[in-house]
N, C-alpha and C. Protein backbone atom coordinates (compact mmCIF):
# COMPACT_ATOMS: atom_id res chain seq x y z
N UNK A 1 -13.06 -37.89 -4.33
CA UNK A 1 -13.70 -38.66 -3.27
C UNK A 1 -13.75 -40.12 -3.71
N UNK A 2 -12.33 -40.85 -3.24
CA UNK A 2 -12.63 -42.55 -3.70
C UNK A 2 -13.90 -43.23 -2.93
N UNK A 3 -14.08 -44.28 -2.84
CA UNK A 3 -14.83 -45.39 -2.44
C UNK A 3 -14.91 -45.40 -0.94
N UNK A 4 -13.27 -45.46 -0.41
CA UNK A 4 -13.05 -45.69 0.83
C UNK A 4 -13.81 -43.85 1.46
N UNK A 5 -13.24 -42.66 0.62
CA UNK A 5 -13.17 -41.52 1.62
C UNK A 5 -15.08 -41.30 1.50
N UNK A 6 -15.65 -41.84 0.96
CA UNK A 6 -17.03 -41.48 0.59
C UNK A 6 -17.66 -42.08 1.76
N UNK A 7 -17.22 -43.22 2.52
CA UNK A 7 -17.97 -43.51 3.48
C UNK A 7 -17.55 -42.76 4.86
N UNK A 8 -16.32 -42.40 5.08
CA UNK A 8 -15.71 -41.84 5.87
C UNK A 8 -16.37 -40.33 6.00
N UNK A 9 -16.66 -39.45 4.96
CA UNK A 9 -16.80 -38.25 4.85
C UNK A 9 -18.19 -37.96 4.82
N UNK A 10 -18.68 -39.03 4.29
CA UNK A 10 -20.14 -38.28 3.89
C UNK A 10 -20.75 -37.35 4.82
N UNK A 11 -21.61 -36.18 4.58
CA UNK A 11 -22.25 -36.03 5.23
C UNK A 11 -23.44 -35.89 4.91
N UNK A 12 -24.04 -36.04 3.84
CA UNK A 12 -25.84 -35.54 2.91
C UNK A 12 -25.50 -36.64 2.23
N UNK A 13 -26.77 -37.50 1.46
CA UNK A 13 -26.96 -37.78 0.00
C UNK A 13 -28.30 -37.43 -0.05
N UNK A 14 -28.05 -37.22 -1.16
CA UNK A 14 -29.23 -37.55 -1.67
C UNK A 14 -29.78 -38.35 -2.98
N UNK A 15 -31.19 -39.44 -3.02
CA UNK A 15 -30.81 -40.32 -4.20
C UNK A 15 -32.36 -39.69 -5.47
N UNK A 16 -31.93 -39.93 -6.51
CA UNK A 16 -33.11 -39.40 -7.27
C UNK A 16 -32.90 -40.41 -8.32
N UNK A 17 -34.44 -40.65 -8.74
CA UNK A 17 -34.63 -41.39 -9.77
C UNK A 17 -35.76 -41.16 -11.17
N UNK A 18 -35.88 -41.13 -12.21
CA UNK A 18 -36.57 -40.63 -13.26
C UNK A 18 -36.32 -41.58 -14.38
N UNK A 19 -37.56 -42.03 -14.79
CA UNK A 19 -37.52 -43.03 -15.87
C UNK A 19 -38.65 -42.86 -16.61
N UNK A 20 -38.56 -43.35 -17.80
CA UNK A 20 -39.17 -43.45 -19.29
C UNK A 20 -39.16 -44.83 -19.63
N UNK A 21 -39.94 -45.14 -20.70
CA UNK A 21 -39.40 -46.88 -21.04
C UNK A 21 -38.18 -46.98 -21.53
N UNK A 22 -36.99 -46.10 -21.90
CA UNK A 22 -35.84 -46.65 -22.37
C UNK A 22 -34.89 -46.10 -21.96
N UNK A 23 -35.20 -45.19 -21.05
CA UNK A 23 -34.18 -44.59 -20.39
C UNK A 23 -34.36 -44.51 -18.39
N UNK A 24 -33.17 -45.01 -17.98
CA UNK A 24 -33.47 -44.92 -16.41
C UNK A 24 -32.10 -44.16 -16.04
N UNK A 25 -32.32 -43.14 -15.11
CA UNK A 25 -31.37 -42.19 -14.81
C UNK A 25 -31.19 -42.09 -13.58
N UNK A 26 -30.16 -41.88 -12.62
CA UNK A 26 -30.17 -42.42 -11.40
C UNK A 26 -29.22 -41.22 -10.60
N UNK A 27 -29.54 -40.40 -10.60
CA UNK A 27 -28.34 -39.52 -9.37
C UNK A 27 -28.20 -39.28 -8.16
N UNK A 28 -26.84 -39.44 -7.56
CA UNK A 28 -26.63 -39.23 -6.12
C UNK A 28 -26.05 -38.21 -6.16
N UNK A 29 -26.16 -37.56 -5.08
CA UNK A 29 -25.62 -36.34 -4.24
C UNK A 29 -24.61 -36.98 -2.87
N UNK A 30 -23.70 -36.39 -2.70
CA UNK A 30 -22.63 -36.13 -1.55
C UNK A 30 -22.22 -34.57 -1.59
N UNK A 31 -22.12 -34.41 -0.34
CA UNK A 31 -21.44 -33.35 0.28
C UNK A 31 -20.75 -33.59 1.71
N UNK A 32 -19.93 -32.85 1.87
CA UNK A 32 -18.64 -32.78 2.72
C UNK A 32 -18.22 -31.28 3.04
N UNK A 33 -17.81 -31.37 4.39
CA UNK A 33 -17.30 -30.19 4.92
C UNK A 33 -15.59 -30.69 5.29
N UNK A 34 -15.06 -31.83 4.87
CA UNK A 34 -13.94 -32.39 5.16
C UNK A 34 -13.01 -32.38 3.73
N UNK A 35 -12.62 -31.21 3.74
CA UNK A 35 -11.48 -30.84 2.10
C UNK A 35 -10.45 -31.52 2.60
N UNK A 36 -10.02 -32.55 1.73
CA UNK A 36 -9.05 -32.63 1.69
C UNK A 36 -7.92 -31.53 1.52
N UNK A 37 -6.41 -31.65 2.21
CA UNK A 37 -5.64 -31.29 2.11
C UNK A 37 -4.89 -30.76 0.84
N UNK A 38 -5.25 -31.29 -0.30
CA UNK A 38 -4.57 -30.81 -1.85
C UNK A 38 -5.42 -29.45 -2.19
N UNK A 39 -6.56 -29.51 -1.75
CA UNK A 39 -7.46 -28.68 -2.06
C UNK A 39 -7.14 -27.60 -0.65
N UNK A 40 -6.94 -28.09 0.30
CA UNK A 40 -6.81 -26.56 1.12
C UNK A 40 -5.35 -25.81 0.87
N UNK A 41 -4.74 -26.89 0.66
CA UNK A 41 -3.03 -26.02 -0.24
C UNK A 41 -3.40 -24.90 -1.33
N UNK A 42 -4.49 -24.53 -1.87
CA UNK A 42 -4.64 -23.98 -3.22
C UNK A 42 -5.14 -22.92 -2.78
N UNK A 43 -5.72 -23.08 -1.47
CA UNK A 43 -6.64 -21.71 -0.97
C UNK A 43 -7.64 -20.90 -1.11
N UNK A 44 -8.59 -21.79 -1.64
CA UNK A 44 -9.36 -21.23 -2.54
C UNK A 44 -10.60 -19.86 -1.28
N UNK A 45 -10.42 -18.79 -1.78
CA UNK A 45 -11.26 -18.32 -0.45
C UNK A 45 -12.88 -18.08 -0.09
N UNK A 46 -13.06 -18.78 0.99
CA UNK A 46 -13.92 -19.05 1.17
C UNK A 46 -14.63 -20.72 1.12
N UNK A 47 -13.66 -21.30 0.74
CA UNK A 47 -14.01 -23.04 0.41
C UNK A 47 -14.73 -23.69 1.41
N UNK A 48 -15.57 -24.18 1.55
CA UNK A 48 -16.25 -24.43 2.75
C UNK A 48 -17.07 -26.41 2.67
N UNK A 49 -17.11 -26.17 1.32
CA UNK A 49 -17.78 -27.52 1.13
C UNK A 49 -17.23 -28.37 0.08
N UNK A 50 -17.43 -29.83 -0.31
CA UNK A 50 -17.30 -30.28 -1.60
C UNK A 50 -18.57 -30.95 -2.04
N UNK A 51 -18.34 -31.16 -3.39
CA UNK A 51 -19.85 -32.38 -3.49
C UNK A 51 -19.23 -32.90 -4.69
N UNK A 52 -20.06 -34.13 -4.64
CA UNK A 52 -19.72 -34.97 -6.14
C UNK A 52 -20.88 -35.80 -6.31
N UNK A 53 -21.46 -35.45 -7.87
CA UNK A 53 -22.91 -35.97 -8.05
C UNK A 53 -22.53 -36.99 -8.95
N UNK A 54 -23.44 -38.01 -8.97
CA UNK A 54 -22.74 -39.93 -9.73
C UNK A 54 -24.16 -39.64 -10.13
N UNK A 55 -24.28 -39.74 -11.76
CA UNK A 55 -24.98 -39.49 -12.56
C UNK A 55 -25.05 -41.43 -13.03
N UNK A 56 -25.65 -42.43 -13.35
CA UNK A 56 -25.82 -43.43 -13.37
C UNK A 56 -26.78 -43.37 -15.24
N UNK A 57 -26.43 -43.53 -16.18
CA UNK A 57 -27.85 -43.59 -17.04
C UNK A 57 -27.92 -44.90 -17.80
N UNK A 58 -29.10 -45.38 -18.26
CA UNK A 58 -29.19 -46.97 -18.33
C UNK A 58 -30.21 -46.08 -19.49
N UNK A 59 -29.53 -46.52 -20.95
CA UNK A 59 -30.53 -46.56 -22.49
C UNK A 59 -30.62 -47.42 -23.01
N UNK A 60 -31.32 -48.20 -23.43
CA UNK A 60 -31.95 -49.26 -23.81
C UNK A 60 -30.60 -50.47 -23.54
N UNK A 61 -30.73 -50.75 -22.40
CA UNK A 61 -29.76 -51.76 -21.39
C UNK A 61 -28.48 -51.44 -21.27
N UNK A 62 -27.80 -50.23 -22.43
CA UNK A 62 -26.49 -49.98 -22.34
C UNK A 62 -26.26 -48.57 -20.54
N UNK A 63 -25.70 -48.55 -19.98
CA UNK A 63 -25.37 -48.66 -18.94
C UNK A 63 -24.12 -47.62 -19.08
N UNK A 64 -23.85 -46.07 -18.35
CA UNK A 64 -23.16 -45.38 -18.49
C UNK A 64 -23.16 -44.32 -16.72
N UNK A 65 -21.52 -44.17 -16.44
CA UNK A 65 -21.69 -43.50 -15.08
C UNK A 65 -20.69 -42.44 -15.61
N UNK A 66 -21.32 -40.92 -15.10
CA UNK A 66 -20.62 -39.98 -14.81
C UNK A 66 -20.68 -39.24 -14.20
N UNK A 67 -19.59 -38.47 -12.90
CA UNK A 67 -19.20 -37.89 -12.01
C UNK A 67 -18.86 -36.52 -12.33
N UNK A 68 -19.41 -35.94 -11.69
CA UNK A 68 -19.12 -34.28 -11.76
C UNK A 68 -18.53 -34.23 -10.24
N UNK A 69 -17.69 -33.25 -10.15
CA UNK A 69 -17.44 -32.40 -8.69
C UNK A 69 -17.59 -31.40 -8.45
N UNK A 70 -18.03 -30.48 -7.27
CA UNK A 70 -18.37 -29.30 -6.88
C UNK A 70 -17.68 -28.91 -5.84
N UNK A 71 -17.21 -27.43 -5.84
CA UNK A 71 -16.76 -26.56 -4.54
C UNK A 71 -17.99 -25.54 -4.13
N UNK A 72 -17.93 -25.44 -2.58
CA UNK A 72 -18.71 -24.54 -2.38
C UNK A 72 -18.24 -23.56 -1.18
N UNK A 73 -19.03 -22.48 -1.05
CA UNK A 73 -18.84 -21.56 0.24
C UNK A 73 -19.46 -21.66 1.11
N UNK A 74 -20.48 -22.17 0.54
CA UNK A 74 -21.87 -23.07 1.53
C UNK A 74 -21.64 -24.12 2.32
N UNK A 75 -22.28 -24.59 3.47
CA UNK A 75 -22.49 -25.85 4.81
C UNK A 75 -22.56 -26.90 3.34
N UNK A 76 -22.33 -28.05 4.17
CA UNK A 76 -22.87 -29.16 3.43
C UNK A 76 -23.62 -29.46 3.40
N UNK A 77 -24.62 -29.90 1.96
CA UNK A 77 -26.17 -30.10 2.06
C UNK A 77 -26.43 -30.79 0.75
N UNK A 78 -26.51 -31.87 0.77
CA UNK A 78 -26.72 -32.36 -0.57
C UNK A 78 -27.96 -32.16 -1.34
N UNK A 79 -29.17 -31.85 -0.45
CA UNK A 79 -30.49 -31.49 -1.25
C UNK A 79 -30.17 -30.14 -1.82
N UNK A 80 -29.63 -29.25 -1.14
CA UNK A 80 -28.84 -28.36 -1.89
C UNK A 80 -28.10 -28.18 -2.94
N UNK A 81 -27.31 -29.01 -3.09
CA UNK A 81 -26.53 -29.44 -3.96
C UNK A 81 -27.38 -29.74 -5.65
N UNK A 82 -28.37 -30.52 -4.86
CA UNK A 82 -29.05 -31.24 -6.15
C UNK A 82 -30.36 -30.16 -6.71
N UNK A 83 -30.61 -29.21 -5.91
CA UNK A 83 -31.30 -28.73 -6.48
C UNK A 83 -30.37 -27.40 -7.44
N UNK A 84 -29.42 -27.11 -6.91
CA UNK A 84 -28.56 -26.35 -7.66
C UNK A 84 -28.11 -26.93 -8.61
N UNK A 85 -27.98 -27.81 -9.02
CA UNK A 85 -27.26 -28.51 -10.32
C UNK A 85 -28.59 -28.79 -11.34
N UNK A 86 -29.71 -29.51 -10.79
CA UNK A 86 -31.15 -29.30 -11.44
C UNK A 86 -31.11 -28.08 -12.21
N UNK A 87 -31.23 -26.54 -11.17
CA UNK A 87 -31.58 -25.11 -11.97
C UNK A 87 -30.69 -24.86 -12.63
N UNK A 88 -29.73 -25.28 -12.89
CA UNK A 88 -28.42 -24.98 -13.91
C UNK A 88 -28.96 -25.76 -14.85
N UNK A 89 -28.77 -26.55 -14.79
CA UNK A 89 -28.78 -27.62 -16.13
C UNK A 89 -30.33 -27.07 -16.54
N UNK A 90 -31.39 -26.76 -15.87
CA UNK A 90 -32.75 -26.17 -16.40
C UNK A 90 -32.22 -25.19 -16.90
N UNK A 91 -31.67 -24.11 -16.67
CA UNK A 91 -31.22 -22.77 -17.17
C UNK A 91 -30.71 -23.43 -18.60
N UNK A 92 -29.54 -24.09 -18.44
CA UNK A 92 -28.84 -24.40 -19.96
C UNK A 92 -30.01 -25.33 -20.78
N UNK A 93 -30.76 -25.73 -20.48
CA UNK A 93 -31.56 -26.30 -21.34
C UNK A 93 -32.33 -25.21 -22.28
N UNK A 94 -32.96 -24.79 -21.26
CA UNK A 94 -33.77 -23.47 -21.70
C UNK A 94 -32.96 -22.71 -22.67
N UNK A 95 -31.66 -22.45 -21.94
CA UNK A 95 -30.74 -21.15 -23.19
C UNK A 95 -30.57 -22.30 -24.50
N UNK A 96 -30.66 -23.66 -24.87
CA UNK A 96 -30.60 -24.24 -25.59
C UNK A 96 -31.55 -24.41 -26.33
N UNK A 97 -32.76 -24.35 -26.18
CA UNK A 97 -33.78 -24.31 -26.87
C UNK A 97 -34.09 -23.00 -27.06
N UNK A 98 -34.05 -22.11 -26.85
CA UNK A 98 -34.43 -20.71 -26.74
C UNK A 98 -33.69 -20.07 -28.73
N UNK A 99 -31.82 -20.78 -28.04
CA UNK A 99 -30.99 -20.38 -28.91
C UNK A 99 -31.63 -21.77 -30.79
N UNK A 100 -32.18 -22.27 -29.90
CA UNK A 100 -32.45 -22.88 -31.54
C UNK A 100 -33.41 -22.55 -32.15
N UNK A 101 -34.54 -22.01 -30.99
CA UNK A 101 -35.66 -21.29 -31.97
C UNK A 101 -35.13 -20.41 -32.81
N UNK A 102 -34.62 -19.78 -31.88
CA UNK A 102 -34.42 -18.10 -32.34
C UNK A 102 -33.41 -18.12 -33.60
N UNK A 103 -32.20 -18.83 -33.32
CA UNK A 103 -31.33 -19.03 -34.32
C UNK A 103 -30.85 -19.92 -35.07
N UNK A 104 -31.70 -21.02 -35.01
CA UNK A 104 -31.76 -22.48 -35.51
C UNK A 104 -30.36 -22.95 -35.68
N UNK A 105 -29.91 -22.43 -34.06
CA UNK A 105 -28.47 -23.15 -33.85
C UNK A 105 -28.33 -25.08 -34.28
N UNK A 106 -29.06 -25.81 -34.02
CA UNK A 106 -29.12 -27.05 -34.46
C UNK A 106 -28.74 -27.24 -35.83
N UNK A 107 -29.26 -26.20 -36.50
CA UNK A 107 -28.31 -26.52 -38.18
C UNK A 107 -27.57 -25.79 -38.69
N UNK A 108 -26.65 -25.54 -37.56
CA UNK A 108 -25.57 -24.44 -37.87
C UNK A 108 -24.53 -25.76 -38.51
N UNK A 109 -23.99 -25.67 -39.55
CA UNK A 109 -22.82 -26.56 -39.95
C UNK A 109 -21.58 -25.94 -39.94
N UNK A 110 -21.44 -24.91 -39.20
CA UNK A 110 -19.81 -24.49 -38.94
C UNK A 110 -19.35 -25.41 -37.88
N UNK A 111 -17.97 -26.12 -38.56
CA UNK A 111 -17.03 -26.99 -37.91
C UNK A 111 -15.67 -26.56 -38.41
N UNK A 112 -14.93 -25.62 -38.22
CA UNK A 112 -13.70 -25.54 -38.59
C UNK A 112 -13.11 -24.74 -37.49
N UNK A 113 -11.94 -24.88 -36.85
CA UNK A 113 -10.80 -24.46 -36.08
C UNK A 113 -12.13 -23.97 -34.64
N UNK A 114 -12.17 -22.69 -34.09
CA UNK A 114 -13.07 -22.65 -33.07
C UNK A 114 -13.87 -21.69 -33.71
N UNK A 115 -14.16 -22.00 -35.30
CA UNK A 115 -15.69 -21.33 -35.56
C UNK A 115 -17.21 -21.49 -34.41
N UNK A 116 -16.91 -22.89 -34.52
CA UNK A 116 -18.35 -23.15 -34.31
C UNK A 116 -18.62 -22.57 -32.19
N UNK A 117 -17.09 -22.29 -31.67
CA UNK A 117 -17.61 -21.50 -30.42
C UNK A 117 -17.65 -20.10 -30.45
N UNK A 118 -16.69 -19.80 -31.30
CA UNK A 118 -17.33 -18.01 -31.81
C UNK A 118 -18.57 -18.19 -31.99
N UNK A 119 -19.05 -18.85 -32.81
CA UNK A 119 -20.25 -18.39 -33.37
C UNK A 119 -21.64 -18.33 -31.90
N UNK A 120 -21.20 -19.59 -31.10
CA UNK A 120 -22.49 -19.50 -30.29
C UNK A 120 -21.99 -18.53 -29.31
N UNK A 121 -20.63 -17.97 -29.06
CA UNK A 121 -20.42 -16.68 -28.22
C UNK A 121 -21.24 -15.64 -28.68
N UNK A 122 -21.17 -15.54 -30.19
CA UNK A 122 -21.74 -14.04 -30.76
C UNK A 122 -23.73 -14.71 -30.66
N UNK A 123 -23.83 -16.20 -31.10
CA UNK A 123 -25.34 -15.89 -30.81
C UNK A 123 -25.84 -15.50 -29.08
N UNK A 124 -25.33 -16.04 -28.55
CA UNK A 124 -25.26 -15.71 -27.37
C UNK A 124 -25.28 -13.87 -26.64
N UNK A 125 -24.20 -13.64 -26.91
CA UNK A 125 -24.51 -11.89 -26.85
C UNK A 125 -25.78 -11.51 -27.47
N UNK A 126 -26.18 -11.97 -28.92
CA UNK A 126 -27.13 -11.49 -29.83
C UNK A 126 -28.49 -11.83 -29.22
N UNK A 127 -28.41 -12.73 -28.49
CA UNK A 127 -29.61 -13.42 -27.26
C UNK A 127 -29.82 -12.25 -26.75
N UNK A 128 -28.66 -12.25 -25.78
CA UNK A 128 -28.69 -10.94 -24.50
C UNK A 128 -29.08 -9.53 -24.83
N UNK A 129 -28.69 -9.18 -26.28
CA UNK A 129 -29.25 -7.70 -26.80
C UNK A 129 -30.78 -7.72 -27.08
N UNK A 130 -30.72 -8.91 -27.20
CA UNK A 130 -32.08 -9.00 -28.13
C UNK A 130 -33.28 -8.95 -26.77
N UNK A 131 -33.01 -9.89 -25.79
CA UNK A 131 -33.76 -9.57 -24.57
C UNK A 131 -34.28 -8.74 -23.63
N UNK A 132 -32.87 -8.04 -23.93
CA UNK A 132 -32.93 -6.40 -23.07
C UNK A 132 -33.52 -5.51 -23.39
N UNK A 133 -34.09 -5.53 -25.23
CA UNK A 133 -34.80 -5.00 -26.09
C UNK A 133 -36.29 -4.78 -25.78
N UNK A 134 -36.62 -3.85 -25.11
CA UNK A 134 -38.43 -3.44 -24.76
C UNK A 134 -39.38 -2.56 -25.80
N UNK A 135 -38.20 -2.15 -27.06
CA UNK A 135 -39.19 -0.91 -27.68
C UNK A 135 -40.20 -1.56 -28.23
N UNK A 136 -40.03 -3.29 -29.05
CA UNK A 136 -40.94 -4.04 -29.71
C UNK A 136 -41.94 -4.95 -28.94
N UNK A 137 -43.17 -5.54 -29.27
CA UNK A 137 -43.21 -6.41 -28.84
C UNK A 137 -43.21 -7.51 -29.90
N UNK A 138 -42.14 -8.07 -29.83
CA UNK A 138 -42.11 -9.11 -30.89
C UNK A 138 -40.91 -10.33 -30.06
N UNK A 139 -40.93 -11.35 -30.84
CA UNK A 139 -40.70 -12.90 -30.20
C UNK A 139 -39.29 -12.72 -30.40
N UNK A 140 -37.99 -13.40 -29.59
CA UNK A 140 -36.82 -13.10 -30.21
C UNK A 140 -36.47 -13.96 -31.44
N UNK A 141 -37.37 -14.47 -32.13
CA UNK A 141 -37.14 -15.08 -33.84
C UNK A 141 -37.19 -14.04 -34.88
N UNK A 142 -38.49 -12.69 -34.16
CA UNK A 142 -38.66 -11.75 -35.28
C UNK A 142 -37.86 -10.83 -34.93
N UNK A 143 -37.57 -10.21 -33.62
CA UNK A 143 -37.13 -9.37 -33.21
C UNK A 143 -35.44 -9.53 -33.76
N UNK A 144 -34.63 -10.77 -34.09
CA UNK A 144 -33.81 -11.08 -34.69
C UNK A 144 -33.55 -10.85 -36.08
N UNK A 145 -35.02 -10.87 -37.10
CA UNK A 145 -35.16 -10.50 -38.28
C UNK A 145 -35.41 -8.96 -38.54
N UNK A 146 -36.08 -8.40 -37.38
CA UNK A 146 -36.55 -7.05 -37.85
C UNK A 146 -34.74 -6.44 -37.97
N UNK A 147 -33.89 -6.79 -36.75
CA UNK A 147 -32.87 -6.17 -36.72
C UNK A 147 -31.57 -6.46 -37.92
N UNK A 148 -31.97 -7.36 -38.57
CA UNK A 148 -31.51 -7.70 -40.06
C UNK A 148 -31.91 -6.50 -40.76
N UNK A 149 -33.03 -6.21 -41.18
CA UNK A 149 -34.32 -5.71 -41.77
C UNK A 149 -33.74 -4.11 -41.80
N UNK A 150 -33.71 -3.83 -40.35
CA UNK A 150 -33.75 -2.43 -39.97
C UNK A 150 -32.57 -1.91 -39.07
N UNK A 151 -31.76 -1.29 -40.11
CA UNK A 151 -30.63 -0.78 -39.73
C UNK A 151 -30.94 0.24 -38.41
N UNK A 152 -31.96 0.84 -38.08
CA UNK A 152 -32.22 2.01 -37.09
C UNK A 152 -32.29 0.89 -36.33
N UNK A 153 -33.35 -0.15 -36.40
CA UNK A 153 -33.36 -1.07 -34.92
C UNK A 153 -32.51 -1.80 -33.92
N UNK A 154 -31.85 -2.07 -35.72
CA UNK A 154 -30.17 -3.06 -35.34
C UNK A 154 -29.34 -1.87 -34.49
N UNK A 155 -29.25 -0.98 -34.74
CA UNK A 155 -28.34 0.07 -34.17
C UNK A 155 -29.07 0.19 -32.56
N UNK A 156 -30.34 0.42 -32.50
CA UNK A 156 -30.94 0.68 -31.36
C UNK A 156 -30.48 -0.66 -30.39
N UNK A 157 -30.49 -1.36 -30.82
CA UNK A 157 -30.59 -2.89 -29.89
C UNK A 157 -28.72 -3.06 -29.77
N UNK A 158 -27.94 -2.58 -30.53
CA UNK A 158 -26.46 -2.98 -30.36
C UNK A 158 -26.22 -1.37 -29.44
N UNK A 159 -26.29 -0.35 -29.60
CA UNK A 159 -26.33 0.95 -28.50
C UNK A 159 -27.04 0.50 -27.26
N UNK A 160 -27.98 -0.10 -27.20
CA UNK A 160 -29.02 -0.05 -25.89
C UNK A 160 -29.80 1.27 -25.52
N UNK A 161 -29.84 1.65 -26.56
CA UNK A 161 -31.06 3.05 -26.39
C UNK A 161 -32.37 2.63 -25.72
């Protein structure tokens, strides 16, 4: 969506703003029910909408813009839009902090070939077992250690008994 097709197409924005003393963050929303042609060649089924959110961030005066794009099956609705990209990025925050309690992914120092995305694939599964896990009541930091600890538990939680 250039400059010119953004005024032509629009149909939603929406503008949001959130600031701190050194940080000012600025996002717009667009959506469109007008796909371009490259995109209806591909066929995607069900394509119904586009959006593209202009992320604006200003840290201590330095000044940075980035653009994401979206397909949807959905009408066009940019408050839509923006609140769906909000609960995502809340979701990944959350699985980000969650994964550092639990596994103090932050000081993981594997950097070689695609160690370091194996590794958060397997913490990741090890999340998901560990959650699904009801026999304990324990936090997923201990519930992570007991299953170190305890070969019957570790087995219980990788079976799903």
């Amino acid at each position: 969506m250039d400059r010119r097709a953004k005024k032509s197409v629009l149909t939603s924005q929406k503008h949001t703003k959130s600031g701190a003393i050194a940080l000012v963050e600025t996002r717009r929303y667009w959506m469109t029910e007008q796909i371009p042609w490259e995109f209806r060649r591909i066929q995607w089924k069900g394509l119904r909408s586009m959006g593209k959110v202009e992320a604006t961030r200003t840290v201590n005066g330095k000044t940075s813009v980035e653009c994401r794009y979206y397909i949807s099956s959905l009408p066009a609705d940019a408050e839509r839009l923006a609140d769906a990209v909000r609960s995502h990025w809340g979701i990944e925050n959350q699985m980000h902090w969650v994964l550092d309690v639990a596994f103090r992914e932050d000081e993981s120092r594997i950097r070689d070939g695609h160690a370091a995305a194996n590794m958060a694939l397997v913490r990741r599964i090890a999340l998901n077992l560990l959650k699904h896990d009801t026999s304990v009541k324990l936090g997923l930091a201990n519930k992570r250690l007991k299953a170190g600890w305890d070969e019957v538990y570790l087995l219980k939680i990788l079976l799903q008994e």
